[in-house]
Every structure is written in C-alpha cells, then in structure tokens.
Protein backbone atom coordinates (compact mmCIF):
# COMPACT_ATOMS: atom_id res chain seq x y z
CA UNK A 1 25.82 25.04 3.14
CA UNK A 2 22.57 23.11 2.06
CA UNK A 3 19.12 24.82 4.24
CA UNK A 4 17.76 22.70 5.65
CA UNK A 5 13.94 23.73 5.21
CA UNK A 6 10.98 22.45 7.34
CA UNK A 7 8.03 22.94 5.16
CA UNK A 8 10.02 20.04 2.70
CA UNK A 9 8.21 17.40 5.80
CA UNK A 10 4.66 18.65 5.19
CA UNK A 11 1.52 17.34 3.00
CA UNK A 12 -0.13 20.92 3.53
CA UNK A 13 -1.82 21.51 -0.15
CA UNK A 14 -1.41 18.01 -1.53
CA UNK A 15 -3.94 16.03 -2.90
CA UNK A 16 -3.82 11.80 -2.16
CA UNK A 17 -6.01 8.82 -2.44
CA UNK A 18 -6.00 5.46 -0.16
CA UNK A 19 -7.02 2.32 -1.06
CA UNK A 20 -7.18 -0.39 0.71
CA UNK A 21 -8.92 0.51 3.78
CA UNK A 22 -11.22 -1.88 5.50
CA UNK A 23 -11.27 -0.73 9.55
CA UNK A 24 -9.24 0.67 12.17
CA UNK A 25 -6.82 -2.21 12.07
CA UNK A 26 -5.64 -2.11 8.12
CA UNK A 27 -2.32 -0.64 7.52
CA UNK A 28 -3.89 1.61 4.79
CA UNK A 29 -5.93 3.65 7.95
CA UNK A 30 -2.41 3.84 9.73
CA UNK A 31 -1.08 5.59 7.06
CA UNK A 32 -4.07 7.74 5.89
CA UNK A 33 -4.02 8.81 9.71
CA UNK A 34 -0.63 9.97 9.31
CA UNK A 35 -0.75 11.70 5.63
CA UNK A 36 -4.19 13.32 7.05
CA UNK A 37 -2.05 14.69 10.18
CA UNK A 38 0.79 16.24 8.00
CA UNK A 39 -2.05 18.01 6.00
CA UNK A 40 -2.91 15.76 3.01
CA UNK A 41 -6.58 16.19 1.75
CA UNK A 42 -7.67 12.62 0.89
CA UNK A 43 -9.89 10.25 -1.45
CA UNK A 44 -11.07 6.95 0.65
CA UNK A 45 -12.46 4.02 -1.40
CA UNK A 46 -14.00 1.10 0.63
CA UNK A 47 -14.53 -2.61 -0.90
CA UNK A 48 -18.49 -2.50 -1.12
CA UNK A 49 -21.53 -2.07 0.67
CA UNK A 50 -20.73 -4.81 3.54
CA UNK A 51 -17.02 -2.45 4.17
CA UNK A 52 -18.54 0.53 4.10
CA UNK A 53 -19.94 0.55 7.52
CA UNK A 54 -16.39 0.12 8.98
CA UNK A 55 -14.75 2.05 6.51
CA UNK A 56 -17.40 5.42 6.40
CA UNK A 57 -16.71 6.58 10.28
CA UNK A 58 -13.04 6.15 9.17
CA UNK A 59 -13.42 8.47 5.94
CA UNK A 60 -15.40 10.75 8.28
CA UNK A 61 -12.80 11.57 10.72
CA UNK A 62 -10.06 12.06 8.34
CA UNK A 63 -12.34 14.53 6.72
CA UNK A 64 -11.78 12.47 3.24
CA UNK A 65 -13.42 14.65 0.35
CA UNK A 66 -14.04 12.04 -1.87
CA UNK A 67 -15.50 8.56 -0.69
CA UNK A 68 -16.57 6.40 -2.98
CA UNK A 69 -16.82 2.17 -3.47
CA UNK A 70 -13.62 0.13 -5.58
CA UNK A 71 -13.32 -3.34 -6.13
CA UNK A 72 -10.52 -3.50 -8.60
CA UNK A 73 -12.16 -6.96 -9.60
CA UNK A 74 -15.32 -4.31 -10.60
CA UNK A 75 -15.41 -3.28 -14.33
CA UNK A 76 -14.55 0.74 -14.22
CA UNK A 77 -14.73 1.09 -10.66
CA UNK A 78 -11.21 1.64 -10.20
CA UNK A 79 -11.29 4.15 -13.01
CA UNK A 80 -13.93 5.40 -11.98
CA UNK A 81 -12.59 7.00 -8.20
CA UNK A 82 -9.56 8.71 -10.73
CA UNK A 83 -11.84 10.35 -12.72
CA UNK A 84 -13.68 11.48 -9.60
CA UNK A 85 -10.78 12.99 -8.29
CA UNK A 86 -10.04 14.11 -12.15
CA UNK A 87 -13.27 16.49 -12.10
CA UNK A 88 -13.06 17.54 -8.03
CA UNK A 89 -9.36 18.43 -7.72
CA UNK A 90 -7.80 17.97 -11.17
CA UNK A 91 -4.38 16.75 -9.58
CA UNK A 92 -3.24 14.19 -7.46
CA UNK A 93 0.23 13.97 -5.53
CA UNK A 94 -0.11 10.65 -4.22
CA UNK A 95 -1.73 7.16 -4.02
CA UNK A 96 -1.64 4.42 -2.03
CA UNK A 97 -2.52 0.99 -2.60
CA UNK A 98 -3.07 -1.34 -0.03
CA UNK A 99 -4.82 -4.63 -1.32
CA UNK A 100 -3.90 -8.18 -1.87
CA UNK A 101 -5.78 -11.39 -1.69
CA UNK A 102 -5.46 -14.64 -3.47
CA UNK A 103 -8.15 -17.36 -2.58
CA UNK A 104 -8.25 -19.34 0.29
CA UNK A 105 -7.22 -22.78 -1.08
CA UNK A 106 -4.23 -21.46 -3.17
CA UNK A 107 -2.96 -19.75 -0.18
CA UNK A 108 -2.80 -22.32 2.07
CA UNK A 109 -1.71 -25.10 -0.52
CA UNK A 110 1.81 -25.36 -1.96
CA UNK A 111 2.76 -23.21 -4.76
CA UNK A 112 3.39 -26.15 -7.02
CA UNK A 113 -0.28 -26.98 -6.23
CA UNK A 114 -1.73 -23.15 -6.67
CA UNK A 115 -4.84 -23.38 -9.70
CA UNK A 116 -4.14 -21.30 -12.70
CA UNK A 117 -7.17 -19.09 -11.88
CA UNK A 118 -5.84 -18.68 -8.33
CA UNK A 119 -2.84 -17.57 -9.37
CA UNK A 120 -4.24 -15.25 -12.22
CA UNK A 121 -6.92 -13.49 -9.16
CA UNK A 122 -3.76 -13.10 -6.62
CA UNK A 123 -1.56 -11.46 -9.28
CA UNK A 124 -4.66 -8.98 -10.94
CA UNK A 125 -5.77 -8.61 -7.17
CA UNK A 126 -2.27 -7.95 -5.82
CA UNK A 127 -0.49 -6.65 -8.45
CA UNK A 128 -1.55 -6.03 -11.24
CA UNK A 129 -4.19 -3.31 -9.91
CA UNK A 130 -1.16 -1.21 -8.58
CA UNK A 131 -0.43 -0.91 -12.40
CA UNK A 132 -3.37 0.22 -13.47
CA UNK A 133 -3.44 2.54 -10.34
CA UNK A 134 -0.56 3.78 -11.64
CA UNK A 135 -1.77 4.55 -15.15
CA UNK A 136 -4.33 6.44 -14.03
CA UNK A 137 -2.52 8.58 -11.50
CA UNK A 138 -0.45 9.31 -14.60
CA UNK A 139 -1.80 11.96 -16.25
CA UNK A 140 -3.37 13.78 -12.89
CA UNK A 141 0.59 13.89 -11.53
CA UNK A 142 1.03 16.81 -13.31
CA UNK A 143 3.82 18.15 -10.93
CA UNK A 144 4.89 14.75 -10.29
CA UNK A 145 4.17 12.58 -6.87
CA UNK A 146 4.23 9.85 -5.65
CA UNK A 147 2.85 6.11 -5.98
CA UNK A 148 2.64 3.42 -2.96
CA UNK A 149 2.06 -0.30 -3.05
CA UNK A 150 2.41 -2.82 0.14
CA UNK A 151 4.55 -5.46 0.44
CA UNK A 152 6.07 -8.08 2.37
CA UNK A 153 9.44 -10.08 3.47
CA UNK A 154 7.93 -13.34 1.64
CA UNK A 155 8.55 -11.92 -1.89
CA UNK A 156 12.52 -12.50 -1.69
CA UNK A 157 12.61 -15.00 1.27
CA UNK A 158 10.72 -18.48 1.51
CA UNK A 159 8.12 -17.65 4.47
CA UNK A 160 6.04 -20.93 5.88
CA UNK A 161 2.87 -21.01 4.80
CA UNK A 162 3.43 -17.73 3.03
CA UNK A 163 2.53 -19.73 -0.49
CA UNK A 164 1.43 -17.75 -3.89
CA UNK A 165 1.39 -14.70 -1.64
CA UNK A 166 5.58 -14.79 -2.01
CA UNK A 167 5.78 -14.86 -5.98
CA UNK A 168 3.10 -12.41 -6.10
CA UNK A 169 4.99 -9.90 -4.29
CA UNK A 170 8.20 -10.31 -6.03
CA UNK A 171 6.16 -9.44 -8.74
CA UNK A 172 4.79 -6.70 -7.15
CA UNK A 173 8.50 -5.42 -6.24
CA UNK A 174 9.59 -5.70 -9.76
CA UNK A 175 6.68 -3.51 -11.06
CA UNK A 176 7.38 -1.13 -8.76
CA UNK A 177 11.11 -0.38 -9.95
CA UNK A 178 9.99 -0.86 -13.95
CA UNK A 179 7.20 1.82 -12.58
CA UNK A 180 9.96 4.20 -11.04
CA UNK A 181 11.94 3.89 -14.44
CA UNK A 182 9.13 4.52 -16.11
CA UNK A 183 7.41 7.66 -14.48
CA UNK A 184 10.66 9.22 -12.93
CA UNK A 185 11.07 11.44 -15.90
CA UNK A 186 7.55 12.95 -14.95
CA UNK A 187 8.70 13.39 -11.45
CA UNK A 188 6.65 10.56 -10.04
CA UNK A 189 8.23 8.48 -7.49
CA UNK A 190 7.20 4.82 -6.42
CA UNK A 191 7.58 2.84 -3.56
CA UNK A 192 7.40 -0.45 -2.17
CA UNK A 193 6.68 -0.43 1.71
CA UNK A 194 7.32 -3.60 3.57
CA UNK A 195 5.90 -4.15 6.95
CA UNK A 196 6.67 -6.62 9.11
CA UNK A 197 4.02 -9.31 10.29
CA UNK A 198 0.80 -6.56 11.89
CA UNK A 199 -2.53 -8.46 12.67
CA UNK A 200 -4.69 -7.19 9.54
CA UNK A 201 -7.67 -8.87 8.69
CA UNK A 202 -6.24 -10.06 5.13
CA UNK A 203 -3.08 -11.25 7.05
CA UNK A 204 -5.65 -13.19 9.37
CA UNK A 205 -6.15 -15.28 6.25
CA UNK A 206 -2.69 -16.53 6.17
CA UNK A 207 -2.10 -20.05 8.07
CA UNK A 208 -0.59 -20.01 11.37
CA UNK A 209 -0.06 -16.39 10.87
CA UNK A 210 0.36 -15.90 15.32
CA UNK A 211 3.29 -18.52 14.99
CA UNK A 212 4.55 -16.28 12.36
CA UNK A 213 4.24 -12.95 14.33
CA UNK A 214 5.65 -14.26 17.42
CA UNK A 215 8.63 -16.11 15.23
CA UNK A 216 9.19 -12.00 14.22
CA UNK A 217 8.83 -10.41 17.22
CA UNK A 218 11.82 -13.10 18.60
CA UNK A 219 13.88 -12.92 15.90
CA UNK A 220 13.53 -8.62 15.24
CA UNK A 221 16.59 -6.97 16.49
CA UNK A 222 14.29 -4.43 18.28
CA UNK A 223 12.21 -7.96 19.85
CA UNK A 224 8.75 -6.45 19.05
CA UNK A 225 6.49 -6.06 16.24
CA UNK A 226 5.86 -3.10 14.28
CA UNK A 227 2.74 -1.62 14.44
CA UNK A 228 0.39 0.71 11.56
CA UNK A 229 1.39 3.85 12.88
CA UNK A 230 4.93 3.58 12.28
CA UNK A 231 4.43 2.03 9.16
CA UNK A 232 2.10 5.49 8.33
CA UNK A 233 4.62 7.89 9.43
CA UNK A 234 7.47 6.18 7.22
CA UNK A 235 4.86 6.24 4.30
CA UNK A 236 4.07 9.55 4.88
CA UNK A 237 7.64 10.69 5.14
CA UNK A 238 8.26 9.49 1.74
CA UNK A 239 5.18 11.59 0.30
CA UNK A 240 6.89 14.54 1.16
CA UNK A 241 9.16 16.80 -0.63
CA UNK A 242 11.96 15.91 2.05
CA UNK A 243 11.87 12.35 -0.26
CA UNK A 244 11.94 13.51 -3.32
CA UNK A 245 15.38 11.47 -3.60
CA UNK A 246 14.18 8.64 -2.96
CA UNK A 247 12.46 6.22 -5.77
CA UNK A 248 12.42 2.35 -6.84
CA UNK A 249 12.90 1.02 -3.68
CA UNK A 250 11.54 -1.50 -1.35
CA UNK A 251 11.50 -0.21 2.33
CA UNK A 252 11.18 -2.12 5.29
CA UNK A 253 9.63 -1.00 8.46
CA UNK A 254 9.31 -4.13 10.50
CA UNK A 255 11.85 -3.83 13.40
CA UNK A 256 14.79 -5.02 12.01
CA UNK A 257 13.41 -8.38 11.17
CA UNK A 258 14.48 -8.49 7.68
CA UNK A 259 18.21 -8.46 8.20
CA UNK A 260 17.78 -11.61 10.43
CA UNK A 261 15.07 -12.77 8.71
C-alpha cells in the first residue's frame, strides 16, 4: 500500500523566485502569498523604480531575501536576479513568471493588422523571456524543480478583443511542453497555469475586458470568477513534491469556464 506522506505538500527548505509582481492585485502576489505560506523562501523582482513602491511593502511581508529590479526588455537584468540568487543560495527549486504585454495599438487592432515590431515586443515580452528564465534556472536546479509561466484560454480559443495576446500564448504553451521535454531528464518540471478572466492591471489593458469577465462568470459552471488566491494555492500545489508527476501541461483554474468556453 502506497504512504501517503504529508511533508510531500510542503515548500519548507525550498528556494523560489517570482516575477511578475506589480501590487496586491497581480496574480504573481497571489501565488507568492501562497508558496511563502507553505514555507518557500523567495526572490521578488519589481519592473523599475515607478513599481517598486507597490511592489517593496509586498516583498517585505513575504520576508523575500532577495529583491531586486527586472525588466526583461533591460540588457542583463534578467540575468542578473539568477546570478544573485546564484551567489546567495546557490540553488533554486522554482520560478515563476508572470509577465506579458504587447503594445497598446496591436492589442486592440486585429491580428491581421498587428506591426511586425508589435508582434516581435509581445512574443520577447510574453514569451520568449520564460525561455530565457528557463535557461538560467537551468543550471541552479541542481535537484531538479520546477518552472511556471501564465497563461490564458485565448491561446487555443478565438477570445473578442483578445488579439496578438491569443497567438502569443499558444506560443507560450508550446514552449512550455518543448521546455518539459527538454529539462525533464534533469528533474525539472514546467507548467502552464491558466486563469480565468481576474481584474489585473495588465488585463485592464485588454478592450472591454468587464464584458469579458462577466461573459465568464455566466458561462463558468461554478457561475463566478476565480480569484488570485486560488490560482496561488494550485500553483503552489504543483511546486511541491506531491506534483512531482505532473509536467508539460497547461492547467486551468478558472471555474470551469474552459470546458464551456
């Protein structure tokens, strides 16, 4: 008979770093509340000096031991917060990155009409940073761990006024399994999560974006919208031991939405 053993649902003694953090609305503070509370040290980042007012009384209460600026649009800065955690701990278990943006008129045109440089900033912005995230997490996985990236319905279903945002996250998706093929052998798991509509600032930036939550809340088969501290505890469950099972895959925490979606 398998034992079924508690500790395997604990972040005691592990080692993670959150990006994407920008106040006490983001999805990235829901689940840095909730690795914090299972007993995950942590590494904050925060945009740049205008964030860091929101984002520093955040750090503060979840203790983080390593606070430092990234704008993965910076030269090095993203680098830089790995090798930070490189000379302070010498291991990470797990990262999670929670940033996307594309600009303003590409989002809210058509996608036939997006500019090549719009395109090329939502997909480095989006996407392609969670790759490089990943290759520097690499080599401080040393026991293996795991690697998080934030999603969304739109990347395998047309979503109004969704635009570039929707090929940029099936993009997104698709790195994340080539990721999982690629690092499982080292023990390092990765993970799509996808949350249902939640009142972020970024998602403020999307077009008609309160039709859009109250379309999901209808539709949902639980009739409600999920909020950042469920999608936190579902993120956190996965950085566990108890997940270790579990790689490659795109997981949705939004009420039910996308089965009716």
């Amino acid at each position: 008979m398998t034992t079924i053993i508690p500790a395997a649902a604990t972040l005691e003694g592990k080692k993670g770093l959150v990006l994407g953090i920008a106040n006490d609305q983001s999805i990235a503070w829901g689940c840095a509340r909730a690795f914090r509370a299972l007993g995950a040290d942590l590494a904050v980042s925060y945009l740049n000096d205008k964030a860091k007012r929101f984002v520093e009384p955040l750090a503060q209460q979840l203790e983080a031991e390593i606070f430092e600026p990234v704008d993965v649009t910076g030269e090095g800065e993203l680098k830089a917060i790995f090798d930070k955690i490189g000379e302070k701990w010498g291991k990470l278990d797990f990262a999670l990155h929670s940033i996307a943006f594309a600009p303003k008129d590409d989002l809210h045109g058509r996608v036939v009409d997006c500019s090549r440089e719009g395109f090329q900033m939502a997909m480095d912005v989006s996407c392609h940073s969670f790759i490089r995230m990943a290759r520097y997490a690499e080599p401080l996985m040393k026991d293996g761990g795991s690697l998080f990236t934030m999603s969304y319905f739109g990347a395998n279903r047309v979503i109004d006024n969704y635009g570039v945002m929707g090929p940029v996250k099936a993009a997104l998706e698709a790195s994340v399994r080539y990721l999982a093929a690629e690092l499982g052998p080292k023990g390092i798991r990765v993970h799509a999560i996808s949350p249902g509509p939640i009142k972020t600032r970024a998602a403020s930036g999307i077009a008609h974006f309160d039709e859009l939550m109250e379309k999901a809340a209808e539709r949902a088969p639980e009739q409600r919208l999920v909020t950042i501290e469920e999608v936190g505890y579902t993120t956190a469950f996965l950085a566990t031991d108890g997940a270790k099972g579990i790689t490659g895959s795109t997981t949705y925490v939004d009420c039910g939405y996308s089965i009716v979606g």
